[in-house]
Protein backbone atom coordinates (compact mmCIF):
# COMPACT_ATOMS: atom_id res chain seq x y z
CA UNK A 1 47.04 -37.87 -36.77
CA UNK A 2 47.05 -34.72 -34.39
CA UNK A 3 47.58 -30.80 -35.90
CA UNK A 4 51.24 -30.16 -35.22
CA UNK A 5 50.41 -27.82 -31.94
CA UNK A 6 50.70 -28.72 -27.66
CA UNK A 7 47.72 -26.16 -26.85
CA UNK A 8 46.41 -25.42 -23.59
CA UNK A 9 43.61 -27.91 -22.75
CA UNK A 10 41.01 -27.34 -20.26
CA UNK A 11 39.47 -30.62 -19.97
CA UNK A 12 40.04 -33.56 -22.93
CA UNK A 13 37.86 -32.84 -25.29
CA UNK A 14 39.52 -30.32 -27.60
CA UNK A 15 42.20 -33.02 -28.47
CA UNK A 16 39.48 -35.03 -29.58
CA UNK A 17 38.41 -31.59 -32.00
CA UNK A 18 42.22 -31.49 -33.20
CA UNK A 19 42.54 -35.16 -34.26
CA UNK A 20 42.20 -35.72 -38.09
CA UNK A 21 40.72 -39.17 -38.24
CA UNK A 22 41.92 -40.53 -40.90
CA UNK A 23 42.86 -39.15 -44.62
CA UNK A 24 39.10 -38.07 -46.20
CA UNK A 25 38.06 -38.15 -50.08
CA UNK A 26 35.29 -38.24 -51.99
CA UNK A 27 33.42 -41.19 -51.40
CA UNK A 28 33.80 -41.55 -47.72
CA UNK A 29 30.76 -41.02 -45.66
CA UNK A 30 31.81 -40.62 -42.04
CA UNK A 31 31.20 -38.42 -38.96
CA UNK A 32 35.15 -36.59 -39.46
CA UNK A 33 33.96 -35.62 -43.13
CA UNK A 34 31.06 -33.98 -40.94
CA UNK A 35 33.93 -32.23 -38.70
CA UNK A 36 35.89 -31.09 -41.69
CA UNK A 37 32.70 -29.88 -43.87
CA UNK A 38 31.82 -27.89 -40.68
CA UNK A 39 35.55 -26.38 -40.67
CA UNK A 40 35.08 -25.44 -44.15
CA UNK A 41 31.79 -23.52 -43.60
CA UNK A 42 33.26 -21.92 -41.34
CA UNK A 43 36.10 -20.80 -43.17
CA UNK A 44 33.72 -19.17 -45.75
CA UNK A 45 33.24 -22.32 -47.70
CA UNK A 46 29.86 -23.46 -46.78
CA UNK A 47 28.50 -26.74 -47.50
CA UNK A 48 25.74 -29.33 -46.40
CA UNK A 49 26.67 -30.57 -43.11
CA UNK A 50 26.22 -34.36 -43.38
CA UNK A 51 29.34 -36.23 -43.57
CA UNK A 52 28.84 -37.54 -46.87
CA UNK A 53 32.36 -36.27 -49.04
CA UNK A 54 30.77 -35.48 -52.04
CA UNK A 55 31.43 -33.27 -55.19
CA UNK A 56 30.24 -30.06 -53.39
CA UNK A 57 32.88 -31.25 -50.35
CA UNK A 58 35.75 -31.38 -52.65
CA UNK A 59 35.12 -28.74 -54.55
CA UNK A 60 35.01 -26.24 -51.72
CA UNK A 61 37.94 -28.05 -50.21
CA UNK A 62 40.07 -27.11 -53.67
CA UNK A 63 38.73 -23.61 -53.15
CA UNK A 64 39.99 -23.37 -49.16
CA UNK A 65 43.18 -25.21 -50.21
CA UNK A 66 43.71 -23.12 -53.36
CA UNK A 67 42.94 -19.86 -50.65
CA UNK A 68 45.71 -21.54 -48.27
CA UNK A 69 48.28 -21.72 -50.33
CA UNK A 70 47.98 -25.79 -50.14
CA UNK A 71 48.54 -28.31 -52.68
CA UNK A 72 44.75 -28.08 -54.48
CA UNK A 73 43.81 -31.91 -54.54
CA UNK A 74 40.04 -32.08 -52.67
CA UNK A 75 41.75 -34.53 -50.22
CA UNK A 76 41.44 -33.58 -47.35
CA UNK A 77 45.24 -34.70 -45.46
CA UNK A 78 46.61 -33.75 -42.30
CA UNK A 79 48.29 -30.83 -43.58
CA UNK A 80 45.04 -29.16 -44.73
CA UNK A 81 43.42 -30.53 -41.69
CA UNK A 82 45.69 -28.37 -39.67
CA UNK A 83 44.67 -25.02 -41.28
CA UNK A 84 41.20 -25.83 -41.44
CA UNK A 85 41.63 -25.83 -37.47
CA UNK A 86 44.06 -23.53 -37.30
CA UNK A 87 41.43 -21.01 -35.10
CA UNK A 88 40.74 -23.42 -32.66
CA UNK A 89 44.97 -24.00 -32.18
CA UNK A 90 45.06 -20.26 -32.10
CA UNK A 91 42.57 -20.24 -29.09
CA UNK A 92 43.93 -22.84 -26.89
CA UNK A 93 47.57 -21.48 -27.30
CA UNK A 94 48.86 -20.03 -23.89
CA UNK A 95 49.27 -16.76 -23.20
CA UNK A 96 51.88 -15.15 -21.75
CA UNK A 97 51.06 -14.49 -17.51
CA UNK A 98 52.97 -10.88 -17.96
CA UNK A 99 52.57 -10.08 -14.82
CA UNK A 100 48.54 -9.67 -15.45
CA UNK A 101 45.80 -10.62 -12.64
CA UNK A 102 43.33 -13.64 -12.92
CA UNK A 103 40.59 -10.90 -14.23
CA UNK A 104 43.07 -9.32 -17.11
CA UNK A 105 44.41 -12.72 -17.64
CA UNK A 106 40.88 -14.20 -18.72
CA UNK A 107 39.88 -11.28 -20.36
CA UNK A 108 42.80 -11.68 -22.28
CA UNK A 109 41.93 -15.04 -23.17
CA UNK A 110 38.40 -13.99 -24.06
CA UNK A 111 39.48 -12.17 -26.69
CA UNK A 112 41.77 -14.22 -28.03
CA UNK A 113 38.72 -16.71 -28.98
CA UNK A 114 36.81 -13.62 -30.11
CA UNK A 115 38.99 -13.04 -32.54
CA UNK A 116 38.90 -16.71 -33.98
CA UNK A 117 35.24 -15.84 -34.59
CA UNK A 118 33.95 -18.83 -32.56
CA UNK A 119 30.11 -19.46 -33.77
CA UNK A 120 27.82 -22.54 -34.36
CA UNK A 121 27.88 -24.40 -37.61
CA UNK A 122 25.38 -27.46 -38.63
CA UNK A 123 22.34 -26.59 -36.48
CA UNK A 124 21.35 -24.45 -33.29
CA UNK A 125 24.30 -24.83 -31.02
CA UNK A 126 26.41 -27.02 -32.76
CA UNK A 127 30.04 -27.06 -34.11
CA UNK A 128 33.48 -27.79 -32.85
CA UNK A 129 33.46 -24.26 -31.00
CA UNK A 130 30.55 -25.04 -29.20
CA UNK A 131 31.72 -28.75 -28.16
CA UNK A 132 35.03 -27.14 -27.12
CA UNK A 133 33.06 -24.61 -24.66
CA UNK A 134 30.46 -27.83 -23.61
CA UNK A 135 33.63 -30.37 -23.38
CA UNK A 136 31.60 -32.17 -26.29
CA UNK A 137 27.92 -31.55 -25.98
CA UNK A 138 26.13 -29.82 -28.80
CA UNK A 139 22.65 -29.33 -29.62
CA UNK A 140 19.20 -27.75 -29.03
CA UNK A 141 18.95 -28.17 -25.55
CA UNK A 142 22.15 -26.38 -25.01
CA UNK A 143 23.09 -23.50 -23.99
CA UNK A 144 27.04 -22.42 -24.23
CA UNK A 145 27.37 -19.13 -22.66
CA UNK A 146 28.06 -20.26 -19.03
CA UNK A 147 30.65 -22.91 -20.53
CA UNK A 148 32.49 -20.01 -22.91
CA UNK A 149 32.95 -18.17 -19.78
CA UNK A 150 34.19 -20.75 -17.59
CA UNK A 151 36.58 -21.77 -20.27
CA UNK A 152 38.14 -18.84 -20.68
CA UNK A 153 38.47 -18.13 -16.74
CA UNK A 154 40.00 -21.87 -16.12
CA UNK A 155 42.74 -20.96 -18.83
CA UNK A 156 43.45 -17.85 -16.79
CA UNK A 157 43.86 -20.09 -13.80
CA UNK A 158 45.62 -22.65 -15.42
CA UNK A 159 48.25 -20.15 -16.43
CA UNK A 160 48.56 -18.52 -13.44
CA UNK A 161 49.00 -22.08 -11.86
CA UNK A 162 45.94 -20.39 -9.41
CA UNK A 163 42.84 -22.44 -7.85
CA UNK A 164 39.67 -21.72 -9.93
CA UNK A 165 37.58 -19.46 -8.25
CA UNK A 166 34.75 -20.48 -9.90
CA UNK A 167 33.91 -24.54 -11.33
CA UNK A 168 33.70 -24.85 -14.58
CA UNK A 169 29.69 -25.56 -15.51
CA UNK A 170 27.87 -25.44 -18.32
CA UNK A 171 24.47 -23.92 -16.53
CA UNK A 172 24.19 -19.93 -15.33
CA UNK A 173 21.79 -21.07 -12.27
CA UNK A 174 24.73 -23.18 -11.47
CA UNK A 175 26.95 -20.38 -11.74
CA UNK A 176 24.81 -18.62 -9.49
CA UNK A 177 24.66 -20.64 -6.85
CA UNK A 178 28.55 -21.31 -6.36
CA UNK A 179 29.53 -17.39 -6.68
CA UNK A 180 26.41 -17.39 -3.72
CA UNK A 181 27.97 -20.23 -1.84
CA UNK A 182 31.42 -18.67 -2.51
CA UNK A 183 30.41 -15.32 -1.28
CA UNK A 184 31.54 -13.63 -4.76
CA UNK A 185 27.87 -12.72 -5.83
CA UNK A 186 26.73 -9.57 -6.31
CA UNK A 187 23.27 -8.91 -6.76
CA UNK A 188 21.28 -6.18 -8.81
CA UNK A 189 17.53 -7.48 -7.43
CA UNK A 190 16.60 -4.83 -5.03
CA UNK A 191 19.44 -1.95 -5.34
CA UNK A 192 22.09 -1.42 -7.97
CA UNK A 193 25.36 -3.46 -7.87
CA UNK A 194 28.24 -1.98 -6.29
CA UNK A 195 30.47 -1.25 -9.14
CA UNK A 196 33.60 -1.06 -6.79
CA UNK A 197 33.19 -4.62 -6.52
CA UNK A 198 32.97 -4.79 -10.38
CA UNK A 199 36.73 -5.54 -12.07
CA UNK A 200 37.06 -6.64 -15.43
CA UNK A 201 37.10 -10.88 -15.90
CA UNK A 202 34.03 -10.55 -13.49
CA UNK A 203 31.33 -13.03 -14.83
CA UNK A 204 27.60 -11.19 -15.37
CA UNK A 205 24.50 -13.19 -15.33
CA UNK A 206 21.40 -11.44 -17.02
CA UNK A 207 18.09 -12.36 -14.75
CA UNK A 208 15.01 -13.87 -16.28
CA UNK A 209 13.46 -14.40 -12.78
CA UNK A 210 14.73 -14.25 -9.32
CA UNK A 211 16.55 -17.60 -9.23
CA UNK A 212 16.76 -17.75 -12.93
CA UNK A 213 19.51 -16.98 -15.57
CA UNK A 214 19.84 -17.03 -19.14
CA UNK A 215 23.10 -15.83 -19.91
CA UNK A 216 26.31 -15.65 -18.71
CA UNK A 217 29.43 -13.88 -20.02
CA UNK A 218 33.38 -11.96 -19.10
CA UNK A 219 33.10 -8.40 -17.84
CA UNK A 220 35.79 -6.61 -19.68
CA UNK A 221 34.95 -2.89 -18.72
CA UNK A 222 32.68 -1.08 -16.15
CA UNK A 223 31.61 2.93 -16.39
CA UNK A 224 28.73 4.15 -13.80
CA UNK A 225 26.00 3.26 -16.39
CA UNK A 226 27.05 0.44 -18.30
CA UNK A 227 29.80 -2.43 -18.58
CA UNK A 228 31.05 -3.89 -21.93
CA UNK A 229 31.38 -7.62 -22.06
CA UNK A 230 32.60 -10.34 -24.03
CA UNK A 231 30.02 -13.24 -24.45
CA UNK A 232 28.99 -16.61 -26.48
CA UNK A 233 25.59 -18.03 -27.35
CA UNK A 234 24.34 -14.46 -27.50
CA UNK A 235 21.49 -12.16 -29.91
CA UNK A 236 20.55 -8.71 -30.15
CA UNK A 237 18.03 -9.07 -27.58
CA UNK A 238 20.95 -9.94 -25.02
CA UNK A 239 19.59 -13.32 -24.50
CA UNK A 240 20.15 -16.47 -24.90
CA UNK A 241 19.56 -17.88 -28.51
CA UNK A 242 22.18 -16.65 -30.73
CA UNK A 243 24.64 -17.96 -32.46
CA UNK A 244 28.63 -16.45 -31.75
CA UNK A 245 31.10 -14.85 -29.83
CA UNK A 246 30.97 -11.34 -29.52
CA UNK A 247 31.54 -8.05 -27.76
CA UNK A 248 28.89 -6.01 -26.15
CA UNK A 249 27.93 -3.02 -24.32
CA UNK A 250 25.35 -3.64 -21.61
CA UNK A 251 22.85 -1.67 -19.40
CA UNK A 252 22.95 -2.77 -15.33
CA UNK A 253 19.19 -4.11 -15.23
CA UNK A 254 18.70 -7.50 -14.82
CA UNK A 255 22.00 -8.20 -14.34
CA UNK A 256 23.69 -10.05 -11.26
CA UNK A 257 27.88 -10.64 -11.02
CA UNK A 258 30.43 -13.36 -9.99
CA UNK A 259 33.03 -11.46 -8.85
CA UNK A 260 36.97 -12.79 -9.14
């Protein structure tokens, strides 16, 4: 049973994300009560992660449904399904090309998924928004910031029915090296970058090392001393170990580009 929606899909796995199993209850103990418990956290209904339907599962399903204007029965059926996920429909949906360049375009679509509040759920970079930006990796070792941008970009493309300028990649050394190989990397190491060069759906890279990166994210705006940005897997250090989507203004140190 799929949610009643044909959404934009940059590689297969967010089909898999918008697939309701099978009808859930209380009772059933199975990895899509584990999707749905994880849709109702993060809908503001927060319960223990762990597939197992329980009394605390139903009730805070009665509460979303009862929210939704659903019928309140703690069953979880297609129909409440398709709310539950109703952010993640909302981000694949195509937007319209309006005449916009690839940089506007993905910007565009960048904040279309910031304003589903994308963030992990059920452990350090886990949850359907995170396997959507990792094509259906999750966990520790992960890190989604390089894969949110990419995303976003290759739904730009995909739109504009334009070749990617960019692969889409999961790692921000990876990232580096293609915008290197590609000639579209511009470099803060030894003098400032050249902000003419700078245009907004431009992907930053913040520098741990020289030949080392830790997070990735969308230009959206440059100024002569700082650019604003919007970014996943972020904190308020800047780096790599947080938790959402968000929208940040940014300081030039440290900081190399992929330009479009």
């Amino acid at each position: 049973m799929r949610a009643t929606a044909s959404p934009e899909v940059v590689g297969g796995w967010p089909m898999s994300e918008l697939v309701l199993d099978k009808v859930h209850r209380r009772g059933d103990v199975a990895s899509g009560v584990r999707r749905i418990q994880e849709w109702l956290t993060l809908s503001g209904f927060a319960v223990a992660i762990d597939g197992d339907f329980g009394p605390a599962t139903e009730a805070a399903l009665k509460r979303f449904q009862a929210k939704a204007g659903l019928p309140v029965t703690g069953v979880a059926d297609l129909a409440t399904f398709e709310r539950l996920t109703a952010p993640l429909l909302a981000a694949l949906a195509p937007l319209p090309a309006d005449g916009r360049s690839l940089g506007a375009l993905t910007v565009a679509y960048a904040a279309r998924h910031l304003a589903q509040r994308p963030r992990e759920v059920g452990g350090r970079s886990r949850g359907p928004w995170v396997r959507l930006y990792l094509d259906g990796h999750e966990g520790a070792s992960w890190n989604w910031s390089a894969g949110f941008a990419t995303y976003c970009l290759h739904q730009a493309a995909r739109t504009l029915g334009q070749p990617v300028p960019v692969e889409r990649t999961f790692s921000c050394d990876l990232l580096a090296a293609e915008g290197r190989a590609r000639g579209s990397f511009v470099s803060s190491l030894s003098a400032p970058p050249d902000r003419a060069r700078l245009h907004p759906g431009s992907l930053f890279l913040r520098r741990r090392t020289p030949g080392d990166w830790v997070q990735a994210g969308i230009v959206t705006a440059v100024d002569e001393e700082t650019f604003q940005t919007i970014e996943a897997n972020t904190n308020d250090e800047g780096t790599h170990e947080g938790y959402e989507v968000c929208a940040r203004t940014r300081g030039f140190k440290s900081v190399d580009f992929v330009v479009l």
